[in-house]
PDB file of N, CA and C in Angstrom:
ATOM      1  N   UNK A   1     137.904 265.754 146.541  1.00  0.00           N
ATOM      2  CA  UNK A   1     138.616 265.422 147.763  1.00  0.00           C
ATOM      3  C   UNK A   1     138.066 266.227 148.939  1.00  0.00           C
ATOM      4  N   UNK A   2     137.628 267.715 148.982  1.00  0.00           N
ATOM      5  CA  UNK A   2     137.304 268.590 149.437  1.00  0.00           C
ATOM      6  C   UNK A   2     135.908 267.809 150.311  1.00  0.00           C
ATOM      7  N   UNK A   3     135.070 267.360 149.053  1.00  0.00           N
ATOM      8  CA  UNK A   3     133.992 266.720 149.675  1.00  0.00           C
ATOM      9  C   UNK A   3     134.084 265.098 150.441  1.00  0.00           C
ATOM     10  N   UNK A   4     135.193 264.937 150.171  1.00  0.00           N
ATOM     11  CA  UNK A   4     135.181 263.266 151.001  1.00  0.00           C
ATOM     12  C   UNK A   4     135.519 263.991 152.745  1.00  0.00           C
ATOM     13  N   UNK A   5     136.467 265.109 152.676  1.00  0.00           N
ATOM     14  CA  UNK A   5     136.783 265.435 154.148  1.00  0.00           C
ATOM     15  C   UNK A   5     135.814 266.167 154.623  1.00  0.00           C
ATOM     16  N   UNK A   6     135.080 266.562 154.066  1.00  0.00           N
ATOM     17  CA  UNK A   6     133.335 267.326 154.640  1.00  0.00           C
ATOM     18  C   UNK A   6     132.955 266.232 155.316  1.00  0.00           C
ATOM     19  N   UNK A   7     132.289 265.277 154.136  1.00  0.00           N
ATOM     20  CA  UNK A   7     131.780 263.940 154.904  1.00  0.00           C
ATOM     21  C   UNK A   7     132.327 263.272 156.331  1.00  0.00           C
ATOM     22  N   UNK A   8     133.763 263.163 155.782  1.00  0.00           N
ATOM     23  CA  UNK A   8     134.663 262.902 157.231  1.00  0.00           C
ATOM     24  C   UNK A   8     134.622 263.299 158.481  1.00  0.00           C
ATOM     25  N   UNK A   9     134.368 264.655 158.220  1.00  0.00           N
ATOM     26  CA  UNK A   9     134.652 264.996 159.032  1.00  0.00           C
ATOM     27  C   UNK A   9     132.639 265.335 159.984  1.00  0.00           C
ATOM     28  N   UNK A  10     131.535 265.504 158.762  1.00  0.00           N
ATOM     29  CA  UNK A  10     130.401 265.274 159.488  1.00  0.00           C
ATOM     30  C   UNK A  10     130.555 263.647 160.278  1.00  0.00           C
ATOM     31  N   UNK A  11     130.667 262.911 159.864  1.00  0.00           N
ATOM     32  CA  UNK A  11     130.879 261.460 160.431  1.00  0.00           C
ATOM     33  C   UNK A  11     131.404 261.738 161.648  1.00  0.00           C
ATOM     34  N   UNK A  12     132.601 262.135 161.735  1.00  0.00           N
ATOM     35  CA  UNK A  12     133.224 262.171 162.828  1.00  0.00           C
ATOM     36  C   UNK A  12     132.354 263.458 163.979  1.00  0.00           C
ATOM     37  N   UNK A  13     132.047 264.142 163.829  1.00  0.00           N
ATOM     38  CA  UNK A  13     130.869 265.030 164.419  1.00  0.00           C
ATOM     39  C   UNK A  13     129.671 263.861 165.040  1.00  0.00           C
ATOM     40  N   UNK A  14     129.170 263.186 163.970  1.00  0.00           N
ATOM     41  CA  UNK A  14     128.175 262.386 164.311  1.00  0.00           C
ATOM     42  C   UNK A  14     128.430 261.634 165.301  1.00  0.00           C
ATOM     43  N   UNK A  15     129.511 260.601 164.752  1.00  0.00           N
ATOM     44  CA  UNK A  15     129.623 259.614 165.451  1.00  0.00           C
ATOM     45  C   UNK A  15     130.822 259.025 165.991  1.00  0.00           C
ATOM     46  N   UNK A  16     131.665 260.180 166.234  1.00  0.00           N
ATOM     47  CA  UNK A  16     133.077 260.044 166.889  1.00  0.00           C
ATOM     48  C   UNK A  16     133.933 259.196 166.043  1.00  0.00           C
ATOM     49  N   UNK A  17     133.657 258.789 164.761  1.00  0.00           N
ATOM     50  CA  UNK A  17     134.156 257.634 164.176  1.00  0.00           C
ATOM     51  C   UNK A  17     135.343 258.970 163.177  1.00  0.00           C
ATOM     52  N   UNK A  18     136.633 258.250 163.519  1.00  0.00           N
ATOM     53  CA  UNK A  18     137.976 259.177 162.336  1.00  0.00           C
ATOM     54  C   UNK A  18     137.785 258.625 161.445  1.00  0.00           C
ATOM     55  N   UNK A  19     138.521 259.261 160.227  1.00  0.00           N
ATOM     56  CA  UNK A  19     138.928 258.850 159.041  1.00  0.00           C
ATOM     57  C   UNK A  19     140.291 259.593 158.603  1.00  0.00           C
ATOM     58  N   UNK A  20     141.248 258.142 157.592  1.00  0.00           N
ATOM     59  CA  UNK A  20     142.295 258.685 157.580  1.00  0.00           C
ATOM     60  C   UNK A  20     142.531 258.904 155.688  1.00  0.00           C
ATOM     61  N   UNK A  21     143.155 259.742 155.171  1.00  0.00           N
ATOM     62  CA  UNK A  21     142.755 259.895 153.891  1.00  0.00           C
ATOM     63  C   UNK A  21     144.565 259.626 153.618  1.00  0.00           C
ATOM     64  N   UNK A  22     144.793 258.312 152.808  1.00  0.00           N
ATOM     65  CA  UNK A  22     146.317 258.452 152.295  1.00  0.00           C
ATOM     66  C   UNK A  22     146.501 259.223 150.678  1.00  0.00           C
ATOM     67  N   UNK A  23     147.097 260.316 151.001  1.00  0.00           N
ATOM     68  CA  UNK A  23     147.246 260.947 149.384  1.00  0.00           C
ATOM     69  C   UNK A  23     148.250 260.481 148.526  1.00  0.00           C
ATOM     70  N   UNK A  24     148.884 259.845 149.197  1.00  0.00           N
ATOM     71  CA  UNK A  24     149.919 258.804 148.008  1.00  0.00           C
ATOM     72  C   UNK A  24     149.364 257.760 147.867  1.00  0.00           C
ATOM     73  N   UNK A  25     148.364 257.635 147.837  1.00  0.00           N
ATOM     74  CA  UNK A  25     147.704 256.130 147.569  1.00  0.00           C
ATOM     75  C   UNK A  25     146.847 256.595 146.355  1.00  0.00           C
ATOM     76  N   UNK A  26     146.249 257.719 146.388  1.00  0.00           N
ATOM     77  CA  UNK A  26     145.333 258.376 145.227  1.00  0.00           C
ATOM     78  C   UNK A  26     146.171 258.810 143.804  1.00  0.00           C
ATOM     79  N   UNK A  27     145.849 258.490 143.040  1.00  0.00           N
ATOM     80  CA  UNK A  27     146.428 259.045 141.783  1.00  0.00           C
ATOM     81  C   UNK A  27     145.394 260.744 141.678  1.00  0.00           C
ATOM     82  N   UNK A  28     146.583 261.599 142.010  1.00  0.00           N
ATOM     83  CA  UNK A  28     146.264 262.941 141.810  1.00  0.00           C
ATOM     84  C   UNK A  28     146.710 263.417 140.475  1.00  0.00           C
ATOM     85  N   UNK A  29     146.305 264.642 139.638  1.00  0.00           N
ATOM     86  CA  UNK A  29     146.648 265.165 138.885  1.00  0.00           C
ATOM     87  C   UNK A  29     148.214 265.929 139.246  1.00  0.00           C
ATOM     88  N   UNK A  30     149.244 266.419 138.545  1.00  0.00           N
ATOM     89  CA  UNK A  30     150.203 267.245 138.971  1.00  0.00           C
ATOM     90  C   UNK A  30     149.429 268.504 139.443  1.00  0.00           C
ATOM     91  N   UNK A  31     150.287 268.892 140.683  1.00  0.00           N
ATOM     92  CA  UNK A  31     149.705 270.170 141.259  1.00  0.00           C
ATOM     93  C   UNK A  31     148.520 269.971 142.558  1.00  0.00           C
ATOM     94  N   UNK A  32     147.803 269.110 141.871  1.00  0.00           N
ATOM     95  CA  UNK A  32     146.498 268.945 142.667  1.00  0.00           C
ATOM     96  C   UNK A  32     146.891 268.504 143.990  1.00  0.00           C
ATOM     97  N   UNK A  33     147.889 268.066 144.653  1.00  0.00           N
ATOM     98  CA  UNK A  33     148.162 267.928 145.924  1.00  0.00           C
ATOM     99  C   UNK A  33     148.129 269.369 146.649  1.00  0.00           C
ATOM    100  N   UNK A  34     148.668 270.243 146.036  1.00  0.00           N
ATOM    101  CA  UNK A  34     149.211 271.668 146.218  1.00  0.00           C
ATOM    102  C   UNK A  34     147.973 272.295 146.533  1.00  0.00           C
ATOM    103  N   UNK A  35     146.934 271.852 145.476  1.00  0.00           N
ATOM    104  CA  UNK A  35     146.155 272.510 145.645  1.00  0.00           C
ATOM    105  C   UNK A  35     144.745 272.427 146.722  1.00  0.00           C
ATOM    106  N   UNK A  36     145.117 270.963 147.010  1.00  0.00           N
ATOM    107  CA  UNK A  36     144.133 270.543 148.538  1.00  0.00           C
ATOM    108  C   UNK A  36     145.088 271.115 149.730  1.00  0.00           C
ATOM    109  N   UNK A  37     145.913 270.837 149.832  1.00  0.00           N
ATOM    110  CA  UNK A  37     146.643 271.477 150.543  1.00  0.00           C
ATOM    111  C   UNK A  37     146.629 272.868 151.471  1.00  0.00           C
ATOM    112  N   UNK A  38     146.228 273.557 149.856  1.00  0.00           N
ATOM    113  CA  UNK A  38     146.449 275.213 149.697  1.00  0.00           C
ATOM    114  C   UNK A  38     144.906 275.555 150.384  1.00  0.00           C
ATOM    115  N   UNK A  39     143.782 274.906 149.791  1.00  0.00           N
ATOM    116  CA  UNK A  39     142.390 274.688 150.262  1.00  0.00           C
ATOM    117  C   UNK A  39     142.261 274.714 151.899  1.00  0.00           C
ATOM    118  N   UNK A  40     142.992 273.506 152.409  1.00  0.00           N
ATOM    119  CA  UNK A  40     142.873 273.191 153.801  1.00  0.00           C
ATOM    120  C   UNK A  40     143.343 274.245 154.728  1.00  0.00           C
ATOM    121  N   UNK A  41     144.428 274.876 154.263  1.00  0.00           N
ATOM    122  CA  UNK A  41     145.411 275.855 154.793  1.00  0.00           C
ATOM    123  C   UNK A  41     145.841 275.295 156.533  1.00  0.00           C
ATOM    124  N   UNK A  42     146.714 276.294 157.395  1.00  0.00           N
ATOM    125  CA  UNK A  42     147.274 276.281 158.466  1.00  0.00           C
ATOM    126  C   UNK A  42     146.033 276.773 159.256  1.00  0.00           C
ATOM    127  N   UNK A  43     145.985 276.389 160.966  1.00  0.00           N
ATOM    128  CA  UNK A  43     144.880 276.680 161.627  1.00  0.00           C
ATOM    129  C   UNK A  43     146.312 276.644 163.054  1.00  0.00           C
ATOM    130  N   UNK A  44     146.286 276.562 163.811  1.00  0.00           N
ATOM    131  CA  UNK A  44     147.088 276.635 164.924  1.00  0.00           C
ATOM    132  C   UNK A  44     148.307 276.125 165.420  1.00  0.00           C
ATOM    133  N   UNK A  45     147.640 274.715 165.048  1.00  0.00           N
ATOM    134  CA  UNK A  45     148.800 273.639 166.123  1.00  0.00           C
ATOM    135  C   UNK A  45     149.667 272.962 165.332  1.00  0.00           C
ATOM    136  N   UNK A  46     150.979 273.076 165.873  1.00  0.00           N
ATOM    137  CA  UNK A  46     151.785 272.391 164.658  1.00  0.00           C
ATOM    138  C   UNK A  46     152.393 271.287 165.480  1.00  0.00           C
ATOM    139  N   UNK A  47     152.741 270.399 165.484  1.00  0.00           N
ATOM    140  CA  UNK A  47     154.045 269.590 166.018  1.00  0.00           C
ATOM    141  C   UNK A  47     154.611 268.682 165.106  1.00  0.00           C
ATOM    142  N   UNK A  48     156.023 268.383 165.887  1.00  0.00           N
ATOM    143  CA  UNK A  48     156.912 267.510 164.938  1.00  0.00           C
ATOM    144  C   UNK A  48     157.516 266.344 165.758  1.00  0.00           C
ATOM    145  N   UNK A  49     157.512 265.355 165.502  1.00  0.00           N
ATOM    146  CA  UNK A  49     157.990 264.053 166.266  1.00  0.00           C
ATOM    147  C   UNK A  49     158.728 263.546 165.474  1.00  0.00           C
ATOM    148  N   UNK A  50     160.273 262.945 166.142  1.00  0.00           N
ATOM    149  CA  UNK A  50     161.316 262.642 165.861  1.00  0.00           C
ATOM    150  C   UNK A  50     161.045 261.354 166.437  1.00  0.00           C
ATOM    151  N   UNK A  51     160.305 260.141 165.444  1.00  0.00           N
ATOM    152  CA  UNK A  51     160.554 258.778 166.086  1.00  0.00           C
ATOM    153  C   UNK A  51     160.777 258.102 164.575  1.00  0.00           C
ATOM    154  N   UNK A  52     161.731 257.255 164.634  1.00  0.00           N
ATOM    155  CA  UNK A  52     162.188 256.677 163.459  1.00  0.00           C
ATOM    156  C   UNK A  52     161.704 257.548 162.046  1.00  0.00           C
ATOM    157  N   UNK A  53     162.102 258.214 162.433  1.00  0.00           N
ATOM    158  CA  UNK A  53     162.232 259.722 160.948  1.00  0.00           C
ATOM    159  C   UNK A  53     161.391 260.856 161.728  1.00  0.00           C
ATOM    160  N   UNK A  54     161.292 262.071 161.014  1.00  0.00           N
ATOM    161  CA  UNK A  54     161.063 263.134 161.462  1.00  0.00           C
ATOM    162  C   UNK A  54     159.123 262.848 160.654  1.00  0.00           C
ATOM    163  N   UNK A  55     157.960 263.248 161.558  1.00  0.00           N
ATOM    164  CA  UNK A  55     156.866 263.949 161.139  1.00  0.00           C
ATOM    165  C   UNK A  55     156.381 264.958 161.508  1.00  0.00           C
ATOM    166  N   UNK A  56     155.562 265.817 160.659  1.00  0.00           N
ATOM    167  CA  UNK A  56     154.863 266.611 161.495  1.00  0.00           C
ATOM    168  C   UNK A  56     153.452 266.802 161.093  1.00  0.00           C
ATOM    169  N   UNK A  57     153.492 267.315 162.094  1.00  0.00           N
ATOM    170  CA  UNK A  57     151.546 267.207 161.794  1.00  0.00           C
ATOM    171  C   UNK A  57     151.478 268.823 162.137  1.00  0.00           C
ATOM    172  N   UNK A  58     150.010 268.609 161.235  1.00  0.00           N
ATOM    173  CA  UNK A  58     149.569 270.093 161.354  1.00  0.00           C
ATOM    174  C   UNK A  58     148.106 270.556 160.936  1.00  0.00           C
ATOM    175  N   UNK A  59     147.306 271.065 161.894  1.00  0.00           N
ATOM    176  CA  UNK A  59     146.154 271.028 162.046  1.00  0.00           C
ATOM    177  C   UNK A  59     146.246 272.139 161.217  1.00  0.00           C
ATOM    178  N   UNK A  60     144.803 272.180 160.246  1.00  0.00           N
ATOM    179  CA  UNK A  60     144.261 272.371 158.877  1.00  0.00           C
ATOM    180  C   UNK A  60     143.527 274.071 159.413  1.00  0.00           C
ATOM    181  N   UNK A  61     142.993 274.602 158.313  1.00  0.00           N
ATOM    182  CA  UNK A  61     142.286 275.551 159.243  1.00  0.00           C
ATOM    183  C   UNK A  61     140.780 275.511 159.816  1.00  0.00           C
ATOM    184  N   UNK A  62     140.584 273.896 159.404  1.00  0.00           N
ATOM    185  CA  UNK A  62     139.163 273.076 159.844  1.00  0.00           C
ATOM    186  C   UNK A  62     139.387 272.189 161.039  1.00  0.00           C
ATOM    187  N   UNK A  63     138.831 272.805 162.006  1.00  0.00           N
ATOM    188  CA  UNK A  63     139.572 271.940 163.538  1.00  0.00           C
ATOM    189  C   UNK A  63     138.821 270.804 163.063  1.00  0.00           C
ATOM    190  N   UNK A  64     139.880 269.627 163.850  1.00  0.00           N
ATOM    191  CA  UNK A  64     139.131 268.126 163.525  1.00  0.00           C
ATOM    192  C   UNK A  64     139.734 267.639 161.772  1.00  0.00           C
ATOM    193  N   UNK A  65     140.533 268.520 161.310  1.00  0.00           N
ATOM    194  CA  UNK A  65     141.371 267.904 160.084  1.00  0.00           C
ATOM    195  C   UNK A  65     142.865 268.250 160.102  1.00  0.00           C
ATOM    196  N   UNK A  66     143.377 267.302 160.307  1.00  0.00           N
ATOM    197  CA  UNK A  66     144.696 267.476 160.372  1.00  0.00           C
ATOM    198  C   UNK A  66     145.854 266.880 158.600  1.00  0.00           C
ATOM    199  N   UNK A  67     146.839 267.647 159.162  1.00  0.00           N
ATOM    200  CA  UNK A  67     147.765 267.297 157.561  1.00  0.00           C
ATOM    201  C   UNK A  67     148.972 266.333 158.276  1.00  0.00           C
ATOM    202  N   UNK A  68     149.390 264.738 158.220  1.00  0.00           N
ATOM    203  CA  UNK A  68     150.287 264.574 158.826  1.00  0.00           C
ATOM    204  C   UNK A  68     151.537 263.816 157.990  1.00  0.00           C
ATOM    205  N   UNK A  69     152.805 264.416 157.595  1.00  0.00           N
ATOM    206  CA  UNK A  69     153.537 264.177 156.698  1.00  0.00           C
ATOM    207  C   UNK A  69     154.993 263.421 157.817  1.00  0.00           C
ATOM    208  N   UNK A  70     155.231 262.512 156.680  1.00  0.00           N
ATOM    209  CA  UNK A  70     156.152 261.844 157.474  1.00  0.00           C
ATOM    210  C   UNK A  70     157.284 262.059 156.093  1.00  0.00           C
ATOM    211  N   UNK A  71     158.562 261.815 156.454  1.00  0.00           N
ATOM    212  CA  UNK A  71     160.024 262.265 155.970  1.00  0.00           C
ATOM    213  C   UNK A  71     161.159 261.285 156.488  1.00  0.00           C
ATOM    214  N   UNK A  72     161.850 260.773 155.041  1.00  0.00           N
ATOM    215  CA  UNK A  72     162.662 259.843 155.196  1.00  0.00           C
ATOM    216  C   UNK A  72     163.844 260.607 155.817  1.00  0.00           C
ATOM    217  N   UNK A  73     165.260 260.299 155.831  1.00  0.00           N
ATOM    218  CA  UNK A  73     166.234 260.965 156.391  1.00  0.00           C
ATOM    219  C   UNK A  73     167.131 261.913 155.517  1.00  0.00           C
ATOM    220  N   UNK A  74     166.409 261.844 153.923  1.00  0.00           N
ATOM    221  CA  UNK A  74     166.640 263.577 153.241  1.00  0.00           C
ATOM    222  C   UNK A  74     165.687 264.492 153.249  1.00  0.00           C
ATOM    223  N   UNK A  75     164.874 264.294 154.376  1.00  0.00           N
ATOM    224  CA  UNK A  75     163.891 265.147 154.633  1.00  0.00           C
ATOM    225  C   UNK A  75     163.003 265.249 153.075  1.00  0.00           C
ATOM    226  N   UNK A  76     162.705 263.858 152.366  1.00  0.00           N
ATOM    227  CA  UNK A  76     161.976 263.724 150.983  1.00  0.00           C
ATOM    228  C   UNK A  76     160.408 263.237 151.632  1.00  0.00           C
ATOM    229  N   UNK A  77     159.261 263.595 151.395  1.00  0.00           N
ATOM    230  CA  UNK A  77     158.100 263.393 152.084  1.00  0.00           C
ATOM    231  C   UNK A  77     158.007 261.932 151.744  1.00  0.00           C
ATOM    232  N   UNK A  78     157.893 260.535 152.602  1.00  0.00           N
ATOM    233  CA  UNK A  78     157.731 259.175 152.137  1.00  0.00           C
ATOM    234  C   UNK A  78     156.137 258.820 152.629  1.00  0.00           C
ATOM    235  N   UNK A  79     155.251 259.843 153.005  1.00  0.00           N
ATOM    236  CA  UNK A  79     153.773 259.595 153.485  1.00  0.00           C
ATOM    237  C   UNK A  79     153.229 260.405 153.985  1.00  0.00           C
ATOM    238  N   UNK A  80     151.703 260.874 152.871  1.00  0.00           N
ATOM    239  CA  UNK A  80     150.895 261.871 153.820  1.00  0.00           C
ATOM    240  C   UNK A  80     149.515 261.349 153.575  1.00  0.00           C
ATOM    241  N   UNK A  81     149.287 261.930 154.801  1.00  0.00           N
ATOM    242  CA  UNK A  81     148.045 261.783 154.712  1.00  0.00           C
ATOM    243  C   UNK A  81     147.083 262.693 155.827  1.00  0.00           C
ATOM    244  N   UNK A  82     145.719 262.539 155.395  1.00  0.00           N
ATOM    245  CA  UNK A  82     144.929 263.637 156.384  1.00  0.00           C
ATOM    246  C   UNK A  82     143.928 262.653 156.668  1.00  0.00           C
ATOM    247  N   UNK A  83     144.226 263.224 158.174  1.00  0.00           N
ATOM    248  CA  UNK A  83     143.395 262.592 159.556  1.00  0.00           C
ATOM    249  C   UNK A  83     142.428 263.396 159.720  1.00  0.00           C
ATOM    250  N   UNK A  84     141.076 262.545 159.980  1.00  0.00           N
ATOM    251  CA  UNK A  84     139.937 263.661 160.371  1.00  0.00           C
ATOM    252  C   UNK A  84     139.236 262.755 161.854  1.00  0.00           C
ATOM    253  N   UNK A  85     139.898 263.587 162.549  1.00  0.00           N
ATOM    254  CA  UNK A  85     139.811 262.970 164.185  1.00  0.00           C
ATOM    255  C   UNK A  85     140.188 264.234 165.030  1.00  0.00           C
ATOM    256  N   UNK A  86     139.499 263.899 165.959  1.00  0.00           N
ATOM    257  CA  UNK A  86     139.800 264.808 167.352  1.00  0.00           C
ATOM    258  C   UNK A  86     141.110 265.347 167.980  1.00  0.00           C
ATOM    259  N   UNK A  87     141.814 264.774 167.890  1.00  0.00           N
ATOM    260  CA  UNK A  87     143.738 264.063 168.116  1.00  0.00           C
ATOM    261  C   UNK A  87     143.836 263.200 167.172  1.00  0.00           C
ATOM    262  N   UNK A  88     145.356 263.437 166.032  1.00  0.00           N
ATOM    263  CA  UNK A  88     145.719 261.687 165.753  1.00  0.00           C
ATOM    264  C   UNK A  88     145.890 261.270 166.670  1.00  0.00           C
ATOM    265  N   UNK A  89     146.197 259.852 166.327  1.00  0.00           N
ATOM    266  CA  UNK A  89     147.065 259.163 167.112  1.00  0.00           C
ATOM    267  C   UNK A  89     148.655 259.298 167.410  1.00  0.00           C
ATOM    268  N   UNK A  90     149.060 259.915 166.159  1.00  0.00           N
ATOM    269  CA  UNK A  90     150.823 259.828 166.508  1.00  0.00           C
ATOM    270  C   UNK A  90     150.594 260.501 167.433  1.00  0.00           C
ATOM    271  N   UNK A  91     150.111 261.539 167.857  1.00  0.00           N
ATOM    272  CA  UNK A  91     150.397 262.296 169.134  1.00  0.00           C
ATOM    273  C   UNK A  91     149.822 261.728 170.278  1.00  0.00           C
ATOM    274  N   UNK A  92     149.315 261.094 170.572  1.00  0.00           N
ATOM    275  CA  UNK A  92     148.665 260.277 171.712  1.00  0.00           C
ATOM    276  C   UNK A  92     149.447 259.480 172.210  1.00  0.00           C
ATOM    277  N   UNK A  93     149.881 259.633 173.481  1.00  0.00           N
ATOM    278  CA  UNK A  93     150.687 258.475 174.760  1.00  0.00           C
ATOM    279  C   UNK A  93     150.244 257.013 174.614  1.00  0.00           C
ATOM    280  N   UNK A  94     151.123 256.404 174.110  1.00  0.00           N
ATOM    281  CA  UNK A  94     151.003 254.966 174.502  1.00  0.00           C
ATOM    282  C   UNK A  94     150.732 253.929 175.681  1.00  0.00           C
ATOM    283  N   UNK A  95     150.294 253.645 176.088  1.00  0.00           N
ATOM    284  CA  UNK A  95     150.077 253.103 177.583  1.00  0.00           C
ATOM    285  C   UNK A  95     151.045 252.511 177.881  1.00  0.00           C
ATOM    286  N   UNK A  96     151.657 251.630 176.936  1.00  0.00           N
ATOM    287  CA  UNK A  96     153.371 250.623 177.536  1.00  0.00           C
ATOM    288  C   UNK A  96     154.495 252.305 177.508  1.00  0.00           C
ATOM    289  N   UNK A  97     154.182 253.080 176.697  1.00  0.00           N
ATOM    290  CA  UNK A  97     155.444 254.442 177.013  1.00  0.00           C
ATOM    291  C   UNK A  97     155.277 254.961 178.419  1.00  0.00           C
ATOM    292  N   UNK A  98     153.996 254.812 178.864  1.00  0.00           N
ATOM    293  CA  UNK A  98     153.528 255.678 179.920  1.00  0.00           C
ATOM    294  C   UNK A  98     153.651 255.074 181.276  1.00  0.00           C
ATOM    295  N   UNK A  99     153.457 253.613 181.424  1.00  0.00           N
ATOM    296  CA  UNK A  99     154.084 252.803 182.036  1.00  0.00           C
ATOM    297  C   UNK A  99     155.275 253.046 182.591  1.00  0.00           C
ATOM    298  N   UNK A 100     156.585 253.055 181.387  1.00  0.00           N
ATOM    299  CA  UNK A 100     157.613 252.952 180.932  1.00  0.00           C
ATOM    300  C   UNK A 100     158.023 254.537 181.946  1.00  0.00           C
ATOM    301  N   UNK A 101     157.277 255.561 181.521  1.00  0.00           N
ATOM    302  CA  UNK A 101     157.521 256.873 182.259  1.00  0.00           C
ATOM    303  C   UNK A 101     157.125 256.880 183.294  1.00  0.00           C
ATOM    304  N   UNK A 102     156.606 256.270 184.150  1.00  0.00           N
ATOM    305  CA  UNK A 102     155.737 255.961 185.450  1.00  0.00           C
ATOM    306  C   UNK A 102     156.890 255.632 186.122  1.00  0.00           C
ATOM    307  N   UNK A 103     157.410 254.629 186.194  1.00  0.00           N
ATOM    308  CA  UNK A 103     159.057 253.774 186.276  1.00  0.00           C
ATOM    309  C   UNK A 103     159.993 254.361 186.681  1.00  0.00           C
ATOM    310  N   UNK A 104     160.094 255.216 185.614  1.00  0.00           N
ATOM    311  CA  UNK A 104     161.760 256.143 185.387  1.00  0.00           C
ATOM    312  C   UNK A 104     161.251 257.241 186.361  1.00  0.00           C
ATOM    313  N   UNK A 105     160.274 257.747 186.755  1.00  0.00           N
ATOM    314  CA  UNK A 105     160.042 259.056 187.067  1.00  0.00           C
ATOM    315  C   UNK A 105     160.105 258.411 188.520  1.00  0.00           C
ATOM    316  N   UNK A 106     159.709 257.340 188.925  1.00  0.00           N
ATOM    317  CA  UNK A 106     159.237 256.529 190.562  1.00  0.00           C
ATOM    318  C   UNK A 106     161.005 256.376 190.705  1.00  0.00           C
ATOM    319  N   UNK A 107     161.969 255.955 190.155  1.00  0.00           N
ATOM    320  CA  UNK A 107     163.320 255.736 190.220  1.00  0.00           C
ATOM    321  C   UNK A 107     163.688 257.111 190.205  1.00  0.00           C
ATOM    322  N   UNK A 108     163.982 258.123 189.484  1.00  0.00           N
ATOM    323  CA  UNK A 108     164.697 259.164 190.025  1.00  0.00           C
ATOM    324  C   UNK A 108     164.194 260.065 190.991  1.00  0.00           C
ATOM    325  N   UNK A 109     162.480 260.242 191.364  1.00  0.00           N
ATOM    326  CA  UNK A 109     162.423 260.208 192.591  1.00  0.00           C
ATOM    327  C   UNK A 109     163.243 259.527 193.866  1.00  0.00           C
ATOM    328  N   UNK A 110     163.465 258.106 193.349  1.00  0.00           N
ATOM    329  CA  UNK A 110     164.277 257.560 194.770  1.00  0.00           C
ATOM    330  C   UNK A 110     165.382 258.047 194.772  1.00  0.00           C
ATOM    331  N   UNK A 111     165.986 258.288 193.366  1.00  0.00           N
ATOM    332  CA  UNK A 111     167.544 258.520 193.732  1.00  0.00           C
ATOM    333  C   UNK A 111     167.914 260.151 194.044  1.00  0.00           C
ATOM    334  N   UNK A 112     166.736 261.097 193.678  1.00  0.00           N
ATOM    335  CA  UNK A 112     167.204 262.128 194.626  1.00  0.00           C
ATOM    336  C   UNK A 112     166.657 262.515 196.047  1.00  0.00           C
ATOM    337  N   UNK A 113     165.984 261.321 196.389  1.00  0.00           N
ATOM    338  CA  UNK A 113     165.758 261.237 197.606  1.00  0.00           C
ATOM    339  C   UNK A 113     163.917 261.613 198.015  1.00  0.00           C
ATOM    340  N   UNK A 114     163.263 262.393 196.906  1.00  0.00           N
ATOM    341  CA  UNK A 114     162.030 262.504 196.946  1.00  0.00           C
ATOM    342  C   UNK A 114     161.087 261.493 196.916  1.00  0.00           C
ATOM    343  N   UNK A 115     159.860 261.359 198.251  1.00  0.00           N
ATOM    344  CA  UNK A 115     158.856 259.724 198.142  1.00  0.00           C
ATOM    345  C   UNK A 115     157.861 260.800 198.376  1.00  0.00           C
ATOM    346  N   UNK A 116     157.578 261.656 198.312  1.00  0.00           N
ATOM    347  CA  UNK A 116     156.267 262.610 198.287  1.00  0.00           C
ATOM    348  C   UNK A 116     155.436 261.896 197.600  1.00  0.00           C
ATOM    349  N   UNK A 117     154.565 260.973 197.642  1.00  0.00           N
ATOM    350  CA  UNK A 117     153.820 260.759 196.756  1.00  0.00           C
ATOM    351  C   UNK A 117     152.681 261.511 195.947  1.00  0.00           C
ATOM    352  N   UNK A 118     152.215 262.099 196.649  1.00  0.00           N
ATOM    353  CA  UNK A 118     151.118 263.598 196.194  1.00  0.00           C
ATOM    354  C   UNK A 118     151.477 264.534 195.520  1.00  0.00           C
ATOM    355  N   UNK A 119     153.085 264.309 195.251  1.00  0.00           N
ATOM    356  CA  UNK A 119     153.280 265.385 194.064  1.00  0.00           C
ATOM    357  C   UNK A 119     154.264 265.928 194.649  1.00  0.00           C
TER     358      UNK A 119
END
């Protein structure tokens, strides 16, 4: 496994191209999750997003590999997997959200009276 995210992650060096690795899709030995896991270890950035269940992601101690686990509502892990990309995507702004925040932010400007447009 060690060596598929090497590759991954040279690829992605090369040629900007991600790869996403699902570990519940692999038939692992018992333990052996634990133990890629334990391999990859913690590196800095953690976050957690609360959108239709709780995930969090968490960059590996190999920048450019991330661990991103998603959790049903007993906090039981229902999907992981490791991203080997620059940014996932869960963390990346949507363009219709951003829109959407463009909007709301142009409206309560009006309603407390601020049209500064420059900031």
């Amino acid at each position: 496994m060690l060596h598929e995210i090497r590759h991954s992650l040279n690829r992605l060096i090369e040629t900007g191209e991600s790869s996403v690795i699902d570990l519940r899709s692999i038939p692992l030995a018992p333990g052996e999750e634990e133990k890629i896991l334990t391999a990859l270890g913690r590196g800095e950035l953690r976050a957690e997003l609360d959108a239709l269940g709780k995930s969090e992601i968490i960059e590996t101690q190999y920048a450019g590999v991330w661990l991103i686990s998603h959790y049903n509502e007993n906090e039981e892990i229902i999907g992981r997997f490791i991203e080997v990309t620059v940014m996932p995507d869960i963390l990346c702004s949507q363009s219709a959200d951003m829109i959407d925040a463009s909007q709301r932010l142009a409206e309560a400007l009006q309603d407390t009276g601020g049209n500064n447009e420059g900031g």
